[in-house]
N, C-alpha and C. Protein backbone atom coordinates (compact mmCIF):
# COMPACT_ATOMS: atom_id res chain seq x y z
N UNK A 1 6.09 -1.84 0.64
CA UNK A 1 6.64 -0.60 0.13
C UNK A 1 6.82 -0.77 -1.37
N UNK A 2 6.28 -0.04 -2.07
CA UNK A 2 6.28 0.01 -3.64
C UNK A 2 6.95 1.37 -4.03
N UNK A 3 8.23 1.14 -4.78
CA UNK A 3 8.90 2.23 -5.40
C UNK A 3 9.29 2.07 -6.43
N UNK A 4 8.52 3.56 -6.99
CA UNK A 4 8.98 3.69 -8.10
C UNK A 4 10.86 2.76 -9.05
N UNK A 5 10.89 2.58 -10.19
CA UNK A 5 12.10 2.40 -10.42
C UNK A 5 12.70 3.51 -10.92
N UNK A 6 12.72 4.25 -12.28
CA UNK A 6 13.55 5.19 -12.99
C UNK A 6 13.56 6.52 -11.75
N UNK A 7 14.48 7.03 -11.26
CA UNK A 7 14.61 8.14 -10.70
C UNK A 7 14.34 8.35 -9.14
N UNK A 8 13.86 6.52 -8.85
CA UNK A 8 14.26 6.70 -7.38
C UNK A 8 15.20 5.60 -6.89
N UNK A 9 14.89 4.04 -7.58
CA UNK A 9 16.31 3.14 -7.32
C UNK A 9 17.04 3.52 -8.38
N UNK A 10 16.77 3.93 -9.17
CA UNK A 10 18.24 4.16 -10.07
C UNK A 10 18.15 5.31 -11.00
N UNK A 11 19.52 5.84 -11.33
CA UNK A 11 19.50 7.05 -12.06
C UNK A 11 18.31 7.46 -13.71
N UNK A 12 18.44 8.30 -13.95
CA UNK A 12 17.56 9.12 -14.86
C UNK A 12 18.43 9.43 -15.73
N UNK A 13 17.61 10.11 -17.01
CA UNK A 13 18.71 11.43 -17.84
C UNK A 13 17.52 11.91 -18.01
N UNK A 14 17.87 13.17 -18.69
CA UNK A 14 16.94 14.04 -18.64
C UNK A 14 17.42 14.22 -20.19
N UNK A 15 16.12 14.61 -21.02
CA UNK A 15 16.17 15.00 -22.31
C UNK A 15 15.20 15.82 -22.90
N UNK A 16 15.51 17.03 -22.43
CA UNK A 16 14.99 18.38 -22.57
C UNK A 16 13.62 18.33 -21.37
N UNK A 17 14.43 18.02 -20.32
CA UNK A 17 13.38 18.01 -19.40
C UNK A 17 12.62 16.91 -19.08
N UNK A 18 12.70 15.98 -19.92
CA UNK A 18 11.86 14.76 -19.44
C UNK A 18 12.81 13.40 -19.27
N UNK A 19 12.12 13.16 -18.08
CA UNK A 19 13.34 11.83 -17.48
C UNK A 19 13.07 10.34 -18.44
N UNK A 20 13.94 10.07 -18.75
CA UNK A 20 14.15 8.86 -19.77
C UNK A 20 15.13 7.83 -19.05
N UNK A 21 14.54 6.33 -19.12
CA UNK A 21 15.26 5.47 -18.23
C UNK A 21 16.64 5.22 -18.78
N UNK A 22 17.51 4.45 -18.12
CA UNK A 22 18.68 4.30 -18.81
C UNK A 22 18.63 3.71 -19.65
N UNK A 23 19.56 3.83 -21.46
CA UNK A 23 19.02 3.12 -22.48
C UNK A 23 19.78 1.52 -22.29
N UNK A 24 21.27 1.36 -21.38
CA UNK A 24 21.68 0.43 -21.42
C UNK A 24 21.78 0.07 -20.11
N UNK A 25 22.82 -1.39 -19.93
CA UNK A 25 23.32 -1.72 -18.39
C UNK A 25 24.86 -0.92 -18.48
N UNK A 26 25.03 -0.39 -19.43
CA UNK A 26 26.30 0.31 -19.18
C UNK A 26 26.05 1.96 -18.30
N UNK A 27 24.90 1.92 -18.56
CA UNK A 27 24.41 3.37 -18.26
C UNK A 27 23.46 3.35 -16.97
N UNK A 28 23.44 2.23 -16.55
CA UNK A 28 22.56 1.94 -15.05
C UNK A 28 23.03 1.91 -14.04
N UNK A 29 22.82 3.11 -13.84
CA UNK A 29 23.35 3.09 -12.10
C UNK A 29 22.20 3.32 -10.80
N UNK A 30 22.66 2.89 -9.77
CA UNK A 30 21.30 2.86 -8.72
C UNK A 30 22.14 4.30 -7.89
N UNK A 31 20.41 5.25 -7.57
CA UNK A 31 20.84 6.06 -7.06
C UNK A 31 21.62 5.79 -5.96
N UNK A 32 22.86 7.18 -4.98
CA UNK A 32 23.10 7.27 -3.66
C UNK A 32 21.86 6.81 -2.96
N UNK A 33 22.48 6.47 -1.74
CA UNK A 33 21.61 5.91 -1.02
C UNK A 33 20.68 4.69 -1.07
N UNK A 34 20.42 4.35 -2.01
CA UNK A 34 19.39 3.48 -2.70
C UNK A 34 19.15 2.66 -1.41
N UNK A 35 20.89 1.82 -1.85
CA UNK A 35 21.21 0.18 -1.21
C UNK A 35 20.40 0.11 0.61
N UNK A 36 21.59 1.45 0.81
CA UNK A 36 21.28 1.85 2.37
C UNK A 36 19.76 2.00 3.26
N UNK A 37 19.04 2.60 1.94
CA UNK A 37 17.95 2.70 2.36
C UNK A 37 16.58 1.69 2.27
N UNK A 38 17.13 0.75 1.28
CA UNK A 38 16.09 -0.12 1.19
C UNK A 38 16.45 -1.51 2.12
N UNK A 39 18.15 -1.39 2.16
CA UNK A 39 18.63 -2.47 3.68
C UNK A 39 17.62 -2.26 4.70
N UNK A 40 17.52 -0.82 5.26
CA UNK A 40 17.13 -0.53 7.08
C UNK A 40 15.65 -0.68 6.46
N UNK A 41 15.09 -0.50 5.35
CA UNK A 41 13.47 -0.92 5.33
C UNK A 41 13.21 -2.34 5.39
N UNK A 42 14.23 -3.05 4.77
CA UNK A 42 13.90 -4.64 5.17
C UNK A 42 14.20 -4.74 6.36
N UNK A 43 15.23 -4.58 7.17
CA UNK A 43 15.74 -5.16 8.20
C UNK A 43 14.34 -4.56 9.47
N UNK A 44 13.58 -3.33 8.78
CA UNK A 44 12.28 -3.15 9.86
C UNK A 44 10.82 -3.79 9.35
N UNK A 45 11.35 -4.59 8.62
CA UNK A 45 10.10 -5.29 8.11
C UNK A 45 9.12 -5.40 7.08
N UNK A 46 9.94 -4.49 5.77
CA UNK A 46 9.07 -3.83 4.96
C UNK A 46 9.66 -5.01 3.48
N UNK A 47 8.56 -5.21 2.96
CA UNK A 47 8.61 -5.72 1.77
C UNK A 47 8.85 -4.95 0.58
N UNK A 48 9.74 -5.15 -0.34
CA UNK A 48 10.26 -3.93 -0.95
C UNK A 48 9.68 -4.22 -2.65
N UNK A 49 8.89 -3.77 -3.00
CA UNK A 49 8.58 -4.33 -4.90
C UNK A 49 8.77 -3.20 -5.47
N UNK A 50 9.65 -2.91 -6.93
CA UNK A 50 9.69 -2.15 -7.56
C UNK A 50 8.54 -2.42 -8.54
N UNK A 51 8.32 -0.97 -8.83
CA UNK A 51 6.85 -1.19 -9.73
C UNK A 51 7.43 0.14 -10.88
N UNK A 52 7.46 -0.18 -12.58
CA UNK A 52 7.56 0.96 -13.03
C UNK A 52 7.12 0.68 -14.23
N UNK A 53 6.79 1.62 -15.26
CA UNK A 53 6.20 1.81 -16.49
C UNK A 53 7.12 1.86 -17.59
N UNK A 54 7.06 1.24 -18.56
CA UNK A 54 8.75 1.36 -19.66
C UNK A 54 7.96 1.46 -20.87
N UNK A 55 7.58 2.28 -20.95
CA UNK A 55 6.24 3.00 -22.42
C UNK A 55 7.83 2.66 -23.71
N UNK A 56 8.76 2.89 -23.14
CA UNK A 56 9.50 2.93 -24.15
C UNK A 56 9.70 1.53 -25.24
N UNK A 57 9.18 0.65 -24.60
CA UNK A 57 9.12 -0.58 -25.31
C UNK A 57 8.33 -0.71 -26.36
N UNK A 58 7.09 -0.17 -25.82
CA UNK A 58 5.52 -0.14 -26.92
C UNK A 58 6.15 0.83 -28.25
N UNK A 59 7.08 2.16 -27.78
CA UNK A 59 6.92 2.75 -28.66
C UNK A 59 8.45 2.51 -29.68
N UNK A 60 8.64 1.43 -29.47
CA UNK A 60 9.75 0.38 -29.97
C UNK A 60 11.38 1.47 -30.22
N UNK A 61 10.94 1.93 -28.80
CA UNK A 61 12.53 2.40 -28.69
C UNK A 61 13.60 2.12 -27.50
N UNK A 62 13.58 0.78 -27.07
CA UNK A 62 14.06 -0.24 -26.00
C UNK A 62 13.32 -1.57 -26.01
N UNK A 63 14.29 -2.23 -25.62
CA UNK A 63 13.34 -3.98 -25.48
C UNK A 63 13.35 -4.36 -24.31
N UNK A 64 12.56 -4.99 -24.90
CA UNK A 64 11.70 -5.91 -23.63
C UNK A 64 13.04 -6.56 -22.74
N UNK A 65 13.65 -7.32 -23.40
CA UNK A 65 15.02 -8.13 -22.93
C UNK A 65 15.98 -7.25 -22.07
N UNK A 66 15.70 -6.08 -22.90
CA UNK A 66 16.87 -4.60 -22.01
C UNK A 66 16.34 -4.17 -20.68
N UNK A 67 14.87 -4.37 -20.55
CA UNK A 67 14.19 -3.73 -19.71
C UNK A 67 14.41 -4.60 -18.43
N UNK A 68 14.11 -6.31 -18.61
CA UNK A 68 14.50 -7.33 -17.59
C UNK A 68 16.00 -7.43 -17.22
N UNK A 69 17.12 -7.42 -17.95
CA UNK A 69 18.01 -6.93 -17.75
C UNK A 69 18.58 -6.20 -16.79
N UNK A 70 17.79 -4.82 -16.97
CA UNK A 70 18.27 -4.08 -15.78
C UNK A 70 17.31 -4.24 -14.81
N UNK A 71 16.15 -4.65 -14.76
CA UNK A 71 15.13 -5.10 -13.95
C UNK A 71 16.37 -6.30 -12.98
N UNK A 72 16.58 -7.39 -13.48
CA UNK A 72 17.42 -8.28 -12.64
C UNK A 72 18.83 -7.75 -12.25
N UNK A 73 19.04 -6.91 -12.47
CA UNK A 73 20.81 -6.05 -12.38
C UNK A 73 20.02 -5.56 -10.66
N UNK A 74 19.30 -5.09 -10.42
CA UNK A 74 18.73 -3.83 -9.85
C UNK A 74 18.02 -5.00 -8.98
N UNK A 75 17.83 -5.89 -8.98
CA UNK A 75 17.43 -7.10 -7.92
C UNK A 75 18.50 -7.36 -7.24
N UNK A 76 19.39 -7.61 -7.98
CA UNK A 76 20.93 -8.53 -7.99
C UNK A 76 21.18 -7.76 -6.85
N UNK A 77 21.42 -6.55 -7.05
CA UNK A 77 21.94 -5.10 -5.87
C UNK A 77 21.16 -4.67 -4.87
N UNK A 78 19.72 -4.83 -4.69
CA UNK A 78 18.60 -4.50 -3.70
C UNK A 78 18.19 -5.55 -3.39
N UNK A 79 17.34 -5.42 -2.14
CA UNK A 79 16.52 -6.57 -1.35
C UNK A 79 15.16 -6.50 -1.81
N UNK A 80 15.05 -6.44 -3.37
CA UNK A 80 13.52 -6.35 -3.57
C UNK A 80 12.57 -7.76 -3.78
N UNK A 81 11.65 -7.94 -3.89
CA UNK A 81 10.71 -8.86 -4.06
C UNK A 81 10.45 -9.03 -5.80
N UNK A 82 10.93 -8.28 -5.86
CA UNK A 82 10.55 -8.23 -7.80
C UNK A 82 9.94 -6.62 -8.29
N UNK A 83 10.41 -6.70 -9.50
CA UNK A 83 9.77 -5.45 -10.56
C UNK A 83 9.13 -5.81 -11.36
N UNK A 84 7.70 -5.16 -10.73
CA UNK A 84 6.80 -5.35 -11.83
C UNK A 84 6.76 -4.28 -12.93
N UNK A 85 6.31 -4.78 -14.35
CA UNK A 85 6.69 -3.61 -15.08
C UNK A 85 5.24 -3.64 -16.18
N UNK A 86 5.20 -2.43 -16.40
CA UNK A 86 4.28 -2.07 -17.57
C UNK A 86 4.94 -1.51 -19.04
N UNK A 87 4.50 -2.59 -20.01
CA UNK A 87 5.06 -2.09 -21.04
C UNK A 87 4.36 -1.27 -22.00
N UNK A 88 3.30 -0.85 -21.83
CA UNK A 88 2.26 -0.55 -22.53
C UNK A 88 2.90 1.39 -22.68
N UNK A 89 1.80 1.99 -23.56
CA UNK A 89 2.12 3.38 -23.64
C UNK A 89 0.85 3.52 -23.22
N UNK A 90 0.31 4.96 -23.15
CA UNK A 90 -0.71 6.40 -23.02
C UNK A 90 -1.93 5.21 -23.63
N UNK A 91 -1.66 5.59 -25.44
CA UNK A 91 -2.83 5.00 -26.02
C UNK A 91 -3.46 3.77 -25.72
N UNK A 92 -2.62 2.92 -25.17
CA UNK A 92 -3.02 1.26 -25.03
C UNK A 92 -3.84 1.25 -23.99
N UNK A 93 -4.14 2.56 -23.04
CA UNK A 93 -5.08 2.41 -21.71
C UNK A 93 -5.65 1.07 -21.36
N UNK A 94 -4.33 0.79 -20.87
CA UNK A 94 -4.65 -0.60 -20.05
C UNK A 94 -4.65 0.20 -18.48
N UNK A 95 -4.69 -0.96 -17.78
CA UNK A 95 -5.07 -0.84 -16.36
C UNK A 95 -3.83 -0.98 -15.42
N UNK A 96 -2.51 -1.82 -16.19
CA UNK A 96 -1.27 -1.45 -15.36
C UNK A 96 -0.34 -0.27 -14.90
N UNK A 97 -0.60 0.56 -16.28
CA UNK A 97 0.45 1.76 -16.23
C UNK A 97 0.03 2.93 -15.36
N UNK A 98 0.87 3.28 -14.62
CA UNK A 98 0.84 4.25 -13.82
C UNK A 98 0.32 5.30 -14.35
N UNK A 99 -0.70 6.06 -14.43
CA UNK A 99 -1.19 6.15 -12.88
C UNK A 99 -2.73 5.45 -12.14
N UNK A 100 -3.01 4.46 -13.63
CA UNK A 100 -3.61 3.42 -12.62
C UNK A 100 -3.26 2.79 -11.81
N UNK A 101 -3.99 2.14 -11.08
CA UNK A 101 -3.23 1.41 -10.04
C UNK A 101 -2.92 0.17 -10.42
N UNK A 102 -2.53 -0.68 -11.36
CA UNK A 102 -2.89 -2.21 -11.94
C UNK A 102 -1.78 -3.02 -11.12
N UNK A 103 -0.38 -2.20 -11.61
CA UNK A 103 0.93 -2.87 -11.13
C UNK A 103 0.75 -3.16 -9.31
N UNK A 104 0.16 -2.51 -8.61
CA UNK A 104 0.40 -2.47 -7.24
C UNK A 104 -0.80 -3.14 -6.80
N UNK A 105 -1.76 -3.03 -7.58
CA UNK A 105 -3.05 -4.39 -7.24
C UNK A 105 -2.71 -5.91 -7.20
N UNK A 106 -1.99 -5.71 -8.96
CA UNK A 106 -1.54 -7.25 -9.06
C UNK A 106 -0.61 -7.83 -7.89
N UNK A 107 0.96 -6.81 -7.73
CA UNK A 107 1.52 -6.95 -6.83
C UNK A 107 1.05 -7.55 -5.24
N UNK A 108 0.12 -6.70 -4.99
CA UNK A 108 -0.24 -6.94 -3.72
C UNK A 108 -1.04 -8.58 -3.17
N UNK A 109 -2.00 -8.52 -4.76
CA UNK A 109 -2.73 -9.98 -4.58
C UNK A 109 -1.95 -11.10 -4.93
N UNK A 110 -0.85 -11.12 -5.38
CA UNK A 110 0.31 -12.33 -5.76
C UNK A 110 1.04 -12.13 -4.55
N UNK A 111 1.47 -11.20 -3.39
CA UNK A 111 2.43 -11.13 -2.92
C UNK A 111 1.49 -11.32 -1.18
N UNK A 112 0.28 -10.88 -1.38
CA UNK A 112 -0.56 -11.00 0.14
C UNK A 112 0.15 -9.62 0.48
N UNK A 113 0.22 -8.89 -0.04
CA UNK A 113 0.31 -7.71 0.92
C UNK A 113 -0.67 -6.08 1.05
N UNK A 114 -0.72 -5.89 2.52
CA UNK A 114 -2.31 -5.55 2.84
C UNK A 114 -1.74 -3.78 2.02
N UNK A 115 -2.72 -3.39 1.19
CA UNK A 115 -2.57 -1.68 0.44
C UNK A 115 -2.46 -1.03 1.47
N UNK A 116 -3.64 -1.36 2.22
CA UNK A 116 -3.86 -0.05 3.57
C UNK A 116 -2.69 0.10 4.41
N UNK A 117 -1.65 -1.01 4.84
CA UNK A 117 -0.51 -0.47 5.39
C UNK A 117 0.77 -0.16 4.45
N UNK A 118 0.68 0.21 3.31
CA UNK A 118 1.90 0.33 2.30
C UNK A 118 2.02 1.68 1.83
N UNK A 119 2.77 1.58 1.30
CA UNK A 119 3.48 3.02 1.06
C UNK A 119 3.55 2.95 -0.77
N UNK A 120 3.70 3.84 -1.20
CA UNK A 120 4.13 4.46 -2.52
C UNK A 120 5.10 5.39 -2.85
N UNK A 121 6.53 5.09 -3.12
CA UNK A 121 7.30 5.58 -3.33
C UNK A 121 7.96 6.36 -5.08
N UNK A 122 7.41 7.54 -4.93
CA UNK A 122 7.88 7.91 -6.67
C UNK A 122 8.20 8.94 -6.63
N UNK A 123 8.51 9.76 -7.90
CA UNK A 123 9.28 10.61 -8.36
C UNK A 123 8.28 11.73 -9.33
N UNK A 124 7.65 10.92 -9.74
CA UNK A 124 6.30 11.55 -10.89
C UNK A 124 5.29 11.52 -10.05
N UNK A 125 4.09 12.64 -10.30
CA UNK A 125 2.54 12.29 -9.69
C UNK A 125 2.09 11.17 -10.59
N UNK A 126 2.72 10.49 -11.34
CA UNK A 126 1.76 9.31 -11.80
C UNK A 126 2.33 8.19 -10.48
N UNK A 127 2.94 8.23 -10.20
CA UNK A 127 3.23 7.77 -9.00
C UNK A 127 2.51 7.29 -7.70
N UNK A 128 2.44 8.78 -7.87
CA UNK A 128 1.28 9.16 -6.64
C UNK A 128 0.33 8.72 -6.69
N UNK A 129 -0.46 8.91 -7.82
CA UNK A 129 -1.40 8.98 -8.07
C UNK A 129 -2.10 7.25 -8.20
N UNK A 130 -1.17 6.81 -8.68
CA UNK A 130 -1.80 4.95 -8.74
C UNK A 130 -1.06 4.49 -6.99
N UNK A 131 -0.47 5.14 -6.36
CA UNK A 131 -0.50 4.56 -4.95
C UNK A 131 -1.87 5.44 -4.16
N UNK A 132 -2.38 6.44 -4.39
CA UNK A 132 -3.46 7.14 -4.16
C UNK A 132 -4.43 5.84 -4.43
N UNK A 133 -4.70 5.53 -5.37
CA UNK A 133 -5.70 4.89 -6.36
C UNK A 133 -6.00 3.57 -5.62
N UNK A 134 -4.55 3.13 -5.46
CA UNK A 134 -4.25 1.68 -4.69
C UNK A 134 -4.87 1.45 -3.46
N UNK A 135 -4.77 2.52 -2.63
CA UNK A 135 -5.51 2.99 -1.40
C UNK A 135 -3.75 2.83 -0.43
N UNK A 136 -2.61 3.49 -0.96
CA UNK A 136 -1.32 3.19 -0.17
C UNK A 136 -1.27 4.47 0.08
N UNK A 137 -0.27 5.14 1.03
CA UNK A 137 0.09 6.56 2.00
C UNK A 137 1.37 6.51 0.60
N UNK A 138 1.20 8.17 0.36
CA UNK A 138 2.21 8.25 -0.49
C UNK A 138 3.50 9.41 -0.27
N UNK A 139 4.49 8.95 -1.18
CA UNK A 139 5.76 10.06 -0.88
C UNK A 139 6.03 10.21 -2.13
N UNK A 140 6.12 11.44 -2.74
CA UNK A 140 6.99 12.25 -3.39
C UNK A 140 8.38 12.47 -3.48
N UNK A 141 8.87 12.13 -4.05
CA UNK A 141 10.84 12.91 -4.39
C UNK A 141 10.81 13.41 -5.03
N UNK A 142 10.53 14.70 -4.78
CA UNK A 142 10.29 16.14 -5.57
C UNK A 142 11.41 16.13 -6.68
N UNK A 143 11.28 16.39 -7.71
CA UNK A 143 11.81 16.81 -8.70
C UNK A 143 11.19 18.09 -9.72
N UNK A 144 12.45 18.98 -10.39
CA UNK A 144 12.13 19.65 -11.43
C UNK A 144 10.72 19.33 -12.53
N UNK A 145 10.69 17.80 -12.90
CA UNK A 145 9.96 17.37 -13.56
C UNK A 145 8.55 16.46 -13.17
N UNK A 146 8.43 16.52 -11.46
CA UNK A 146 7.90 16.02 -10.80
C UNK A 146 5.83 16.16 -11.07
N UNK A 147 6.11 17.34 -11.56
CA UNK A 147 4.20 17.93 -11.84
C UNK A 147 3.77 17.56 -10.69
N UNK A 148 4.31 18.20 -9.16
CA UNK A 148 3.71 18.26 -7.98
C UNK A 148 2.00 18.70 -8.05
N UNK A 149 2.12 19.88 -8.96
CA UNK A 149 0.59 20.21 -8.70
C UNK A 149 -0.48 19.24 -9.04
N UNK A 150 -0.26 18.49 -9.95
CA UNK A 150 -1.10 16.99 -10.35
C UNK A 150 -1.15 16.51 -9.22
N UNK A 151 -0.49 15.96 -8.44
CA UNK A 151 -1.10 15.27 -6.95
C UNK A 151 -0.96 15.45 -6.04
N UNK A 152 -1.91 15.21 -4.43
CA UNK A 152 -1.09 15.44 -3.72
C UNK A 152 -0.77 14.22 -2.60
N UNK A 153 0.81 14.48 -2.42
CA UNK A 153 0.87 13.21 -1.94
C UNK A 153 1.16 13.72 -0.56
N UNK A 154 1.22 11.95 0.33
CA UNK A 154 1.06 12.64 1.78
C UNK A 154 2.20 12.83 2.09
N UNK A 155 3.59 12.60 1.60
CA UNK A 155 4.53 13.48 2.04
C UNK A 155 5.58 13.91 0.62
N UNK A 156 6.42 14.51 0.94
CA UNK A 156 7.35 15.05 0.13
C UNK A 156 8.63 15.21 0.47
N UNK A 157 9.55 13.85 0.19
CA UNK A 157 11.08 14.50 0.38
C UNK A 157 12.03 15.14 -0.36
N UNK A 158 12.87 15.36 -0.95
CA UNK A 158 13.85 15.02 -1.83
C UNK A 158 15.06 14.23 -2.01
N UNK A 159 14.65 13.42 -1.42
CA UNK A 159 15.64 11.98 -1.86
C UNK A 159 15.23 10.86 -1.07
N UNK A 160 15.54 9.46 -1.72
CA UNK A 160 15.15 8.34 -1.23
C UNK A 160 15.43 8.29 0.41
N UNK A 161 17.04 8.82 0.78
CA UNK A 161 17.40 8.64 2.36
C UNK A 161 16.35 9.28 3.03
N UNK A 162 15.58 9.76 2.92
CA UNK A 162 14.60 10.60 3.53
C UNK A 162 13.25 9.90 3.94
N UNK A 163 13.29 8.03 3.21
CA UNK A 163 11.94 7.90 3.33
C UNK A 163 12.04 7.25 5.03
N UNK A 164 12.84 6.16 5.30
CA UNK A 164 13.04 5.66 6.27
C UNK A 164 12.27 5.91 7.74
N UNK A 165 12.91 7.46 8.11
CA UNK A 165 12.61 7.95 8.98
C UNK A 165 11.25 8.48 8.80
N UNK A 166 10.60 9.27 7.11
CA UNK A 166 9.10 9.31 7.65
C UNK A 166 8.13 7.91 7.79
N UNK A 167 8.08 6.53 6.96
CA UNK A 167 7.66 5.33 7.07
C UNK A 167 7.60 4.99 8.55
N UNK A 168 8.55 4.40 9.15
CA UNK A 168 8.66 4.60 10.73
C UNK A 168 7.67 4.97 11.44
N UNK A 169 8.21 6.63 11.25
CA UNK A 169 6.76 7.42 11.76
C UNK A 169 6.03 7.11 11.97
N UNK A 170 5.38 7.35 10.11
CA UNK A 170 3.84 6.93 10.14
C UNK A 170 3.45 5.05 10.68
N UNK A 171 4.70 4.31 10.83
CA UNK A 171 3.92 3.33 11.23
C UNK A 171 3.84 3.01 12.35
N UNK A 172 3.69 3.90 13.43
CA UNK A 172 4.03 3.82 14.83
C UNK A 172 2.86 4.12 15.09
């Protein structure tokens, strides 16, 4: 299970519409539900990696140090396997940043875990779109800022508590 970080384990701000990660650890909080929901995914067997993009580094308005920081804060509190992260922006078209698939390739071949049974958990269609790419079943947490029409993913909740019961599902 690969989820997104900014806006699905942990809170957002919004600044004139566009979601911006938290600038500090004073300002990091993990969404409701988060804990709860990524407990009952381990405890059914699911490997949990956060995967997210922090363009904000390249464009030297957060560091690198801030970014691991709350990267290990956000371990400390979840049962994850690790966050992989892309620091790169737009222009640098590398092959990690979402919505390629790089982060969840690398992930998968360091970690042995098979794409075809995994999931993609995000908030943005870039999201989607590099778990599309990856060859993983994807979910949406619809948001205002979400640009649903850019992808389509195979499901759509609005909030993390929501993934549990469709994952399950589909893995039955």
């Amino acid at each position: 299970m690969f989820l997104d970080r900014d806006g699905v384990l942990n809170d957002i701000r919004l600044d004139a519409g566009v979601p911006k990660p938290p600038s500090s650890l004073a300002d990091f909080r993990i969404v409701p539900g988060a804990r709860e929901t990524c407990l009952e995914l381990t405890a059914r067997g699911f490997a949990l990696v956060g995967v997210t993009n922090q363009p904000d580094v390249a464009r030297g308005e957060q560091s690198r140090e801030m970014v691991e920081a709350m990267n290990e804060l956000l371990c400390s509190q979840l049962p994850l396997l690790g966050v992989r992260v892309c620091y790169h922006d737009d222009p640098d078209d590398c092959e990690c940043r979402k919505p390629r698939p790089g982060l969840l390739l690398q992930a998968a071949h360091e970690l042995g875990l098979d794409l075809s049974r995994a999931f993609m958990v995000g908030d943005r269609w870039r999201d989607v779109e590099a778990g599309r790419q990856a060859g993983c079943r994807t979910i949406l947490l619809e948001r205002d800022y979400s640009q649903r029409w850019r992808c389509q993913p195979d499901w759509i909740v609005s909030d993390i508590t929501g993934v549990p019961a469709l994952v399950l599902g589909a893995a039955r």
